[in-house]
Each structure stands twice: as C-alpha cells, then as structure tokens.
PDB file of N, CA and C in Angstrom:
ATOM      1  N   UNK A   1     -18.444  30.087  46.408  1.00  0.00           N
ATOM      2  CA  UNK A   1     -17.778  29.881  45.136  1.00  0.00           C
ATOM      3  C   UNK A   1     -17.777  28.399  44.759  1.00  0.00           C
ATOM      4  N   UNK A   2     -17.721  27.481  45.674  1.00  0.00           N
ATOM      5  CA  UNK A   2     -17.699  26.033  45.387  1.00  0.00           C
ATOM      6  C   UNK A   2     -18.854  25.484  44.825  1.00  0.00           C
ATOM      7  N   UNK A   3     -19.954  26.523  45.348  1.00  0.00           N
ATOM      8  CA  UNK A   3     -21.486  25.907  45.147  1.00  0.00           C
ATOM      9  C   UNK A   3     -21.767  26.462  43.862  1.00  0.00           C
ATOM     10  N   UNK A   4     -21.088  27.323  43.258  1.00  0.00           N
ATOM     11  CA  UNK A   4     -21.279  27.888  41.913  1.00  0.00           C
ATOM     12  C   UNK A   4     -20.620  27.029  40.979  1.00  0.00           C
ATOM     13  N   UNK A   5     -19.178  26.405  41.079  1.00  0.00           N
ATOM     14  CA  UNK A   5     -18.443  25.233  40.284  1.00  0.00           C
ATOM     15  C   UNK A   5     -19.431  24.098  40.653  1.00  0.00           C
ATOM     16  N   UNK A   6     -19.780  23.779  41.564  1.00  0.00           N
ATOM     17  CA  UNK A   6     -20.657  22.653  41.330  1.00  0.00           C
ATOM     18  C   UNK A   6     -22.222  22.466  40.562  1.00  0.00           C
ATOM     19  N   UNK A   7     -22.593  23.620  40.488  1.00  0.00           N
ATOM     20  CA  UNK A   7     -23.761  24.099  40.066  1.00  0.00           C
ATOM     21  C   UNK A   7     -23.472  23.614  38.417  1.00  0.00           C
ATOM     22  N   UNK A   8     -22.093  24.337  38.207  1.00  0.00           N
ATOM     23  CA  UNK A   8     -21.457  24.891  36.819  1.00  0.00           C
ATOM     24  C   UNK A   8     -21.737  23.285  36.230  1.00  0.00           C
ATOM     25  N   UNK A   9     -20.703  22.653  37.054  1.00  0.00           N
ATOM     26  CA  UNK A   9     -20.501  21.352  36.493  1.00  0.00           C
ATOM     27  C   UNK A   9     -21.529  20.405  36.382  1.00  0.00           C
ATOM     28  N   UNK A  10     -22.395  20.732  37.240  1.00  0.00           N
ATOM     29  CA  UNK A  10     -23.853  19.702  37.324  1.00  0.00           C
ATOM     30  C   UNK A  10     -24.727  20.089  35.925  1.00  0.00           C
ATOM     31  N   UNK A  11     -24.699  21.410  35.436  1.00  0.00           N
ATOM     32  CA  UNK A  11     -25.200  22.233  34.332  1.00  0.00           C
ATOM     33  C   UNK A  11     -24.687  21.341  33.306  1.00  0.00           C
ATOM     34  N   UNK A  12     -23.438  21.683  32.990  1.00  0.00           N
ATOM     35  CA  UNK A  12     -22.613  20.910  32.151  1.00  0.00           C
ATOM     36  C   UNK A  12     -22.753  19.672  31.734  1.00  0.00           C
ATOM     37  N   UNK A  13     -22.524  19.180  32.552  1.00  0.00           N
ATOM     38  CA  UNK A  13     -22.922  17.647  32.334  1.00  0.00           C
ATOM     39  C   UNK A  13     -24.544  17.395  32.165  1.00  0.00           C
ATOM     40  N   UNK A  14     -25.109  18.107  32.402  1.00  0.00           N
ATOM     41  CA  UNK A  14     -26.682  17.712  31.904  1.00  0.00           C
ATOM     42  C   UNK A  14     -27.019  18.432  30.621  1.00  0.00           C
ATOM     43  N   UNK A  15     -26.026  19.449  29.780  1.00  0.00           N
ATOM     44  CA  UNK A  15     -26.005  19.835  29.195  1.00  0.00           C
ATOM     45  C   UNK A  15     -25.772  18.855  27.896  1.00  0.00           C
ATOM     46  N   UNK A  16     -24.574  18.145  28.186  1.00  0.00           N
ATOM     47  CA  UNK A  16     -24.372  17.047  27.305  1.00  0.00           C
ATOM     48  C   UNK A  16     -24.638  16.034  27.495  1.00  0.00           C
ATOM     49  N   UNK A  17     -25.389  15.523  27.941  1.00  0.00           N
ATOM     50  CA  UNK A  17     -26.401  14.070  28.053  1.00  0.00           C
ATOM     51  C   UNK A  17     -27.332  14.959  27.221  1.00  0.00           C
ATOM     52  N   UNK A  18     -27.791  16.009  27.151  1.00  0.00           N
ATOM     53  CA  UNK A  18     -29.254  16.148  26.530  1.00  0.00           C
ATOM     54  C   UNK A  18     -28.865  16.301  24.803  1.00  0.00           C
ATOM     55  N   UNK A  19     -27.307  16.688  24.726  1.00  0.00           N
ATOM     56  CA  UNK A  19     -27.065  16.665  23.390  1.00  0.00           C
ATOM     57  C   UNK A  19     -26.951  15.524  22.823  1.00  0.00           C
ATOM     58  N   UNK A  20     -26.858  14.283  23.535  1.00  0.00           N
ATOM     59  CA  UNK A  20     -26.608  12.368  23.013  1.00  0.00           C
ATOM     60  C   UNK A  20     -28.183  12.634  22.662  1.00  0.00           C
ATOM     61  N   UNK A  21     -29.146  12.981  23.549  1.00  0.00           N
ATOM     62  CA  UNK A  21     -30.439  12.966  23.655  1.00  0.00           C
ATOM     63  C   UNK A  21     -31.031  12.804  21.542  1.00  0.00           C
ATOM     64  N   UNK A  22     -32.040  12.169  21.320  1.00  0.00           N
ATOM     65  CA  UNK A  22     -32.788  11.852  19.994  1.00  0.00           C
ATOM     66  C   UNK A  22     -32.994  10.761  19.326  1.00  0.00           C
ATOM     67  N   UNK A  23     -32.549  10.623  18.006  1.00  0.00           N
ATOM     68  CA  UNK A  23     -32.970   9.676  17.485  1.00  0.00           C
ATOM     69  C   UNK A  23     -31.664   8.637  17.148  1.00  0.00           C
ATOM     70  N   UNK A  24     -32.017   7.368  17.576  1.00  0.00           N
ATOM     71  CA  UNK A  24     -30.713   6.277  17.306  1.00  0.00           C
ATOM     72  C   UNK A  24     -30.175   6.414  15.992  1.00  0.00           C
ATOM     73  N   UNK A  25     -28.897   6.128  15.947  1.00  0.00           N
ATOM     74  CA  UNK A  25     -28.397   6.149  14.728  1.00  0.00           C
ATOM     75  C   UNK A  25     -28.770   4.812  13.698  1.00  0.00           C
ATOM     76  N   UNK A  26     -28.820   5.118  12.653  1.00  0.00           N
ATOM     77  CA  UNK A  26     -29.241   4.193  11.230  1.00  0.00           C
ATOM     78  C   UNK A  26     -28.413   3.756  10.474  1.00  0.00           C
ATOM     79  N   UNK A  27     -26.983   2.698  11.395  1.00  0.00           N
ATOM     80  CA  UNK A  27     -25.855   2.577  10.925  1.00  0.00           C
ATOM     81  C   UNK A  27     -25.978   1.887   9.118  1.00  0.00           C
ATOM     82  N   UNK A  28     -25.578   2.022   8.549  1.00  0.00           N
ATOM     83  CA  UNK A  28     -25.453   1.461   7.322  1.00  0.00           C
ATOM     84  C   UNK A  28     -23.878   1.069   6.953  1.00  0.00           C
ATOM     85  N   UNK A  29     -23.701  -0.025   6.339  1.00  0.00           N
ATOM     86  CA  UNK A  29     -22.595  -0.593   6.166  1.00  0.00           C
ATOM     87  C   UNK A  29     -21.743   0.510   5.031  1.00  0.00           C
ATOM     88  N   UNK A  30     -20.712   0.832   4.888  1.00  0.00           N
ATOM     89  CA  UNK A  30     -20.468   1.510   3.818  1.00  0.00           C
ATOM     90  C   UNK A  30     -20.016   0.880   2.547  1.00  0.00           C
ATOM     91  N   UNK A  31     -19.657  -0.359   2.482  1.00  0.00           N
ATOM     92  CA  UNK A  31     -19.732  -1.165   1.253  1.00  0.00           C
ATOM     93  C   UNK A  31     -21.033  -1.820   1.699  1.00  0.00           C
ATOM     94  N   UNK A  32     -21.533  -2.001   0.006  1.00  0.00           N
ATOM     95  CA  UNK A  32     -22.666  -2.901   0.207  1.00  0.00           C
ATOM     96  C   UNK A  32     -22.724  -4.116  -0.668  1.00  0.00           C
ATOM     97  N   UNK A  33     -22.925  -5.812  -0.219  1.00  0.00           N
ATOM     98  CA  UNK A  33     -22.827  -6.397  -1.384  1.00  0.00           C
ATOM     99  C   UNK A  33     -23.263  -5.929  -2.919  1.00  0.00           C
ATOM    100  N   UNK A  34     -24.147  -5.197  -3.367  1.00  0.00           N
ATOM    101  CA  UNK A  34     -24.248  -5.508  -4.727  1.00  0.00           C
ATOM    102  C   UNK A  34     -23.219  -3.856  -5.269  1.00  0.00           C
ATOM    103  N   UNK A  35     -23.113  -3.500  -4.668  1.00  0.00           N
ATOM    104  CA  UNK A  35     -22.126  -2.475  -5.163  1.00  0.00           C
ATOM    105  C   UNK A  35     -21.040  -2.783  -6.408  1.00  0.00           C
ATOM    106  N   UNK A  36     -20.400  -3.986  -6.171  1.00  0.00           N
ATOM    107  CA  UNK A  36     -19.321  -4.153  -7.548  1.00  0.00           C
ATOM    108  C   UNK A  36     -20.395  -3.765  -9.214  1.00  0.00           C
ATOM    109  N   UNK A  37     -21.427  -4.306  -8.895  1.00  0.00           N
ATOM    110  CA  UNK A  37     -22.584  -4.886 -10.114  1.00  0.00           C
ATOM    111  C   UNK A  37     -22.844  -3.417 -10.697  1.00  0.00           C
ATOM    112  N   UNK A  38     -23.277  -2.322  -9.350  1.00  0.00           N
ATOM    113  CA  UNK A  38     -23.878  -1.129 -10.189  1.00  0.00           C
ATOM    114  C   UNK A  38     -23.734  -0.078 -11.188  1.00  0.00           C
ATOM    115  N   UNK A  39     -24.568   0.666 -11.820  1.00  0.00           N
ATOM    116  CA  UNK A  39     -23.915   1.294 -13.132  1.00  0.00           C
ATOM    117  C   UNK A  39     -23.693   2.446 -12.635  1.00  0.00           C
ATOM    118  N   UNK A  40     -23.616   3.110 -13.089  1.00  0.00           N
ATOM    119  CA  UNK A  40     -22.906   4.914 -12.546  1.00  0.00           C
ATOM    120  C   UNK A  40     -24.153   5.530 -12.841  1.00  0.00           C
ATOM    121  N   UNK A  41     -25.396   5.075 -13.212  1.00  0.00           N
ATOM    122  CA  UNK A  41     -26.249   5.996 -13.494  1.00  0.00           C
ATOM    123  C   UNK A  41     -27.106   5.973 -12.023  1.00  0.00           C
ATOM    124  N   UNK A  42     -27.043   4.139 -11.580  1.00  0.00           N
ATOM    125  CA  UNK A  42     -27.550   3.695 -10.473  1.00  0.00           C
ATOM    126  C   UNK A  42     -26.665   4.292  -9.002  1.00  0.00           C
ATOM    127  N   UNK A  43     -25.443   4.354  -9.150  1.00  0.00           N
ATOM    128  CA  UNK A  43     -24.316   5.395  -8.269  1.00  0.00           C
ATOM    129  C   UNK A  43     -24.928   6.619  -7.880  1.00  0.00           C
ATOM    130  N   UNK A  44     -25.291   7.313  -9.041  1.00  0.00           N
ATOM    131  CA  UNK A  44     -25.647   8.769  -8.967  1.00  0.00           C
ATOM    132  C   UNK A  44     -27.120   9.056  -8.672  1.00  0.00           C
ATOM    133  N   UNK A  45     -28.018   7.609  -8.382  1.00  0.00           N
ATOM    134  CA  UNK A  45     -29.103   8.299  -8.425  1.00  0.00           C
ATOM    135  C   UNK A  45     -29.336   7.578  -7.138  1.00  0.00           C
ATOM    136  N   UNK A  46     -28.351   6.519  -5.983  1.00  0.00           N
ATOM    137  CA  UNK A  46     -28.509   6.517  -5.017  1.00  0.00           C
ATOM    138  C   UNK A  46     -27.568   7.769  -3.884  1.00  0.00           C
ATOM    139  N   UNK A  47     -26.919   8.148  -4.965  1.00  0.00           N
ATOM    140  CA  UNK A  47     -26.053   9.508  -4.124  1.00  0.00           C
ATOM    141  C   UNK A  47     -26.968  10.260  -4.122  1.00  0.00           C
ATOM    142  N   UNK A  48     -28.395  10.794  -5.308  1.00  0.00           N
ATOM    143  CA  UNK A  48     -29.027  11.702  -4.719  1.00  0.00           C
ATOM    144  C   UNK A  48     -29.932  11.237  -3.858  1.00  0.00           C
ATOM    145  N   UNK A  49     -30.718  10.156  -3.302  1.00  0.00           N
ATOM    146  CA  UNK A  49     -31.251   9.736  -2.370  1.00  0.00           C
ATOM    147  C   UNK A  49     -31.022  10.036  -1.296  1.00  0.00           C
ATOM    148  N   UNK A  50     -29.638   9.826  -0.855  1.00  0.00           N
ATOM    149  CA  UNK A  50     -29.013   9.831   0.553  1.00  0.00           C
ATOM    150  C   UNK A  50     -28.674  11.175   0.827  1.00  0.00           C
ATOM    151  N   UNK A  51     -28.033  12.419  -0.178  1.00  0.00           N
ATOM    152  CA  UNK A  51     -28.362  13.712  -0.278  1.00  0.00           C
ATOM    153  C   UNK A  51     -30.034  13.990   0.195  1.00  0.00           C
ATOM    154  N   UNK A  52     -30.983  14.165  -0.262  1.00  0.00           N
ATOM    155  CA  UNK A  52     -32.431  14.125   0.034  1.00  0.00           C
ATOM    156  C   UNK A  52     -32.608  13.967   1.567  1.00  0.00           C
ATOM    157  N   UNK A  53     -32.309  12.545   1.873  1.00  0.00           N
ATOM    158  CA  UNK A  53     -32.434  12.297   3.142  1.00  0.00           C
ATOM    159  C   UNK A  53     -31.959  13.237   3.872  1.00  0.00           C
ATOM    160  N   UNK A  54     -30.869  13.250   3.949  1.00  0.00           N
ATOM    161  CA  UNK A  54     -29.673  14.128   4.686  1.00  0.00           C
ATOM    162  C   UNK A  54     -30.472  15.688   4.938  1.00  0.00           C
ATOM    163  N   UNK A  55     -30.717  16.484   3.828  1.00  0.00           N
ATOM    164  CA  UNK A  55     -31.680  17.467   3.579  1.00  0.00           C
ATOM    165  C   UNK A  55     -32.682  17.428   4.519  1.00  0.00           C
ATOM    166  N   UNK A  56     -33.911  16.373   4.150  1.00  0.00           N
ATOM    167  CA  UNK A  56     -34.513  16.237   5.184  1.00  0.00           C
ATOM    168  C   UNK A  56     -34.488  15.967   6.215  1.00  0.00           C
ATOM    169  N   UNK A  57     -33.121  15.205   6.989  1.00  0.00           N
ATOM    170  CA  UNK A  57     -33.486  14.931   8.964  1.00  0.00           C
ATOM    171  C   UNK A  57     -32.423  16.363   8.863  1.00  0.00           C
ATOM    172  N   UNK A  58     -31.901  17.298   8.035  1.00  0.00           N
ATOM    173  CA  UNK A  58     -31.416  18.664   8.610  1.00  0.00           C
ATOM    174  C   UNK A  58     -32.528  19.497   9.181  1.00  0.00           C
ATOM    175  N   UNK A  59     -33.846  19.610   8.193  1.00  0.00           N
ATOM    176  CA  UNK A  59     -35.020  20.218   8.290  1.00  0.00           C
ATOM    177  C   UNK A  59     -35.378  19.520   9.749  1.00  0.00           C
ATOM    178  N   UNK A  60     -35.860  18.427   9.346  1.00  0.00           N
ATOM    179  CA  UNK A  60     -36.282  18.377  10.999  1.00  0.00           C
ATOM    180  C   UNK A  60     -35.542  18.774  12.292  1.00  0.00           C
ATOM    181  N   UNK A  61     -34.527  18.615  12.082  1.00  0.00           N
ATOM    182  CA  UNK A  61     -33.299  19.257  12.736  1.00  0.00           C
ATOM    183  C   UNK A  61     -33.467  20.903  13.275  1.00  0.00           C
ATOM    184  N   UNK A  62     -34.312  21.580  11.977  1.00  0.00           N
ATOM    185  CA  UNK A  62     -34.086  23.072  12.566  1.00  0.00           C
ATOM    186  C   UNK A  62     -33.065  23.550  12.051  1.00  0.00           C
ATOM    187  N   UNK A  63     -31.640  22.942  11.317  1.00  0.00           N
ATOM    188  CA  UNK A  63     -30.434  23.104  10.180  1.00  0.00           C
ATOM    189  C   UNK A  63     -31.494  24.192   9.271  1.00  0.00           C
ATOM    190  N   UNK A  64     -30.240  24.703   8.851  1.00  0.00           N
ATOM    191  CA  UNK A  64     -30.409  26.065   7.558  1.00  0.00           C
ATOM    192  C   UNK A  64     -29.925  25.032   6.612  1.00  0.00           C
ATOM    193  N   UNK A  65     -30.397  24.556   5.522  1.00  0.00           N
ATOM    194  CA  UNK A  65     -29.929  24.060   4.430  1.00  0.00           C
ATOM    195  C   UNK A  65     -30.109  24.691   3.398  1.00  0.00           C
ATOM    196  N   UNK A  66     -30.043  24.230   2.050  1.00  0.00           N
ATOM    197  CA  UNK A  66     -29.995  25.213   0.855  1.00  0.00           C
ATOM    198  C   UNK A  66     -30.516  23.687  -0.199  1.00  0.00           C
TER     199      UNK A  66
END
C-alpha cells in the first residue's frame, strides 16, 4: 500500500511539472505609455487584436473556441 501512495505521489507531481511545461509567458505591461493619447476607435481595434490572438494560441492549444 505504501508503494502505491508513493507511486501516486511521484505520478502527481510529474503530472504537474508537465502542466508548467510550454511556452513562456509574453508579459505585457497593462498600462501602456501612449494609452492617455488614444481614440476609442484605436481602443477597439487594439481590443480586437488581442481577442484574435487569444483565439489563436486557444487553437493551438486544442481549446474549443467559437
């Protein structure tokens, strides 16, 4: 029974190291200097950019998106 909890736990834990496992994160600042300046048309058409993106590393992902 001990060799089965240890088994368990050795599983486990290699289970989640492989989930850290991929691609580094692409920190981005969430204010950005020119932000005060932009127009709302420029707002909305870098919100759909980052939507897009998002879309796409889901796809690569294997994510169900819509």
């Amino acid at each position: 029974m001990i060799r089965f909890s240890t088994n368990l736990g050795v599983a486990s834990a290699g289970l989640l190291l492989i989930g850290c496992a991929g691609r580094a994160p692409d920190m981005v600042p969430i204010v950005q200097v020119n932000d005060p300046v932009l127009t709302c048309d420029q707002i909305v058409a870098e919100a759909k950019i980052n939507n897009d993106r998002i879309t796409e590393l889901a796809r690569e992902e294997g994510w169900k998106v819509t």
